[in-house]
Protein backbone atom coordinates (compact mmCIF):
# COMPACT_ATOMS: atom_id res chain seq x y z
CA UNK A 1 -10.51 14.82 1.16
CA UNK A 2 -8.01 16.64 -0.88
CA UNK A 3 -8.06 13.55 -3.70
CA UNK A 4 -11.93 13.95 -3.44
CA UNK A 5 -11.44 17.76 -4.54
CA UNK A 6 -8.72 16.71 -6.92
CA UNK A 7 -11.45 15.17 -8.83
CA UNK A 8 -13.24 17.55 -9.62
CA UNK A 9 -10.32 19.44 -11.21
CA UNK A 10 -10.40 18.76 -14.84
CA UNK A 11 -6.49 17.86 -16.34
CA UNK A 12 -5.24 17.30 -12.87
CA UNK A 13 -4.06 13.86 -11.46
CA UNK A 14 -3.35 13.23 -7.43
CA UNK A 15 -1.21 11.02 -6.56
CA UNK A 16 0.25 10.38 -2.76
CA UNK A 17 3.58 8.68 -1.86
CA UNK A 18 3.78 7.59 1.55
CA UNK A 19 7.37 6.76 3.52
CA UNK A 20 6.17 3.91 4.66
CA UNK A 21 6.91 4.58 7.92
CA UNK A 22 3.07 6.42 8.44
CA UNK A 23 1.88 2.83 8.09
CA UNK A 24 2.73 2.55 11.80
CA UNK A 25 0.85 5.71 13.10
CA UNK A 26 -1.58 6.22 10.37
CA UNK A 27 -2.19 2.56 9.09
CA UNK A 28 -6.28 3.28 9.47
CA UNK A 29 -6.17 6.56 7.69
CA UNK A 30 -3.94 4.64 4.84
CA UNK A 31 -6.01 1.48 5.00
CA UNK A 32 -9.40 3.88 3.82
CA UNK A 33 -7.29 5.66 1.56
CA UNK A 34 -5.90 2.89 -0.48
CA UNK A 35 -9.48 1.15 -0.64
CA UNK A 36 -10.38 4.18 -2.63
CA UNK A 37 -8.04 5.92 -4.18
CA UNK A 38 -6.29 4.98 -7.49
CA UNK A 39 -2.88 6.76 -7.35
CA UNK A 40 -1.29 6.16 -3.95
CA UNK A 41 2.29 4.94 -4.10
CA UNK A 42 5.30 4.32 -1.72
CA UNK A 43 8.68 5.51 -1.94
CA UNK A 44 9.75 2.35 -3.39
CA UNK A 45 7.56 2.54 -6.09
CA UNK A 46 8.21 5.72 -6.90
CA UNK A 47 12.10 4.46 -7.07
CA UNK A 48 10.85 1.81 -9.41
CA UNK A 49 9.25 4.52 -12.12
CA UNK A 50 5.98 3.74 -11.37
CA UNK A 51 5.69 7.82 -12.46
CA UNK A 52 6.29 7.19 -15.97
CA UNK A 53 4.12 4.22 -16.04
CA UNK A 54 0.72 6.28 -13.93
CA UNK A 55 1.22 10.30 -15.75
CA UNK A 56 2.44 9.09 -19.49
């Protein structure tokens, strides 16, 4: 819900980065989340830079 909100917040960009390890316990709650949102990351992305490539 909160990226929902985010939306509607002109000049502001959400973005989550899971651990990875809430795959295990929330893998349905990630699973809807991913099919819909546009920005949501893990920590090896964000190792990777994927920040400077998404908020330029």
């Amino acid at each position: 819900m909160i990226s929902e909100e985010a939306k509607k917040v002109e000049g502001f960009e959400f973005a989550w980065f899971t651990d990875g390890i809430g795959w295990f316990s929330a893998k349905n709650n990630l699973k809807e989340t991913f099919d819909v949102m546009e920005n949501l990351y893990n920590i090896n992305d964000m190792k990777n830079g994927i920040m400077k490539e998404v908020f330029k």
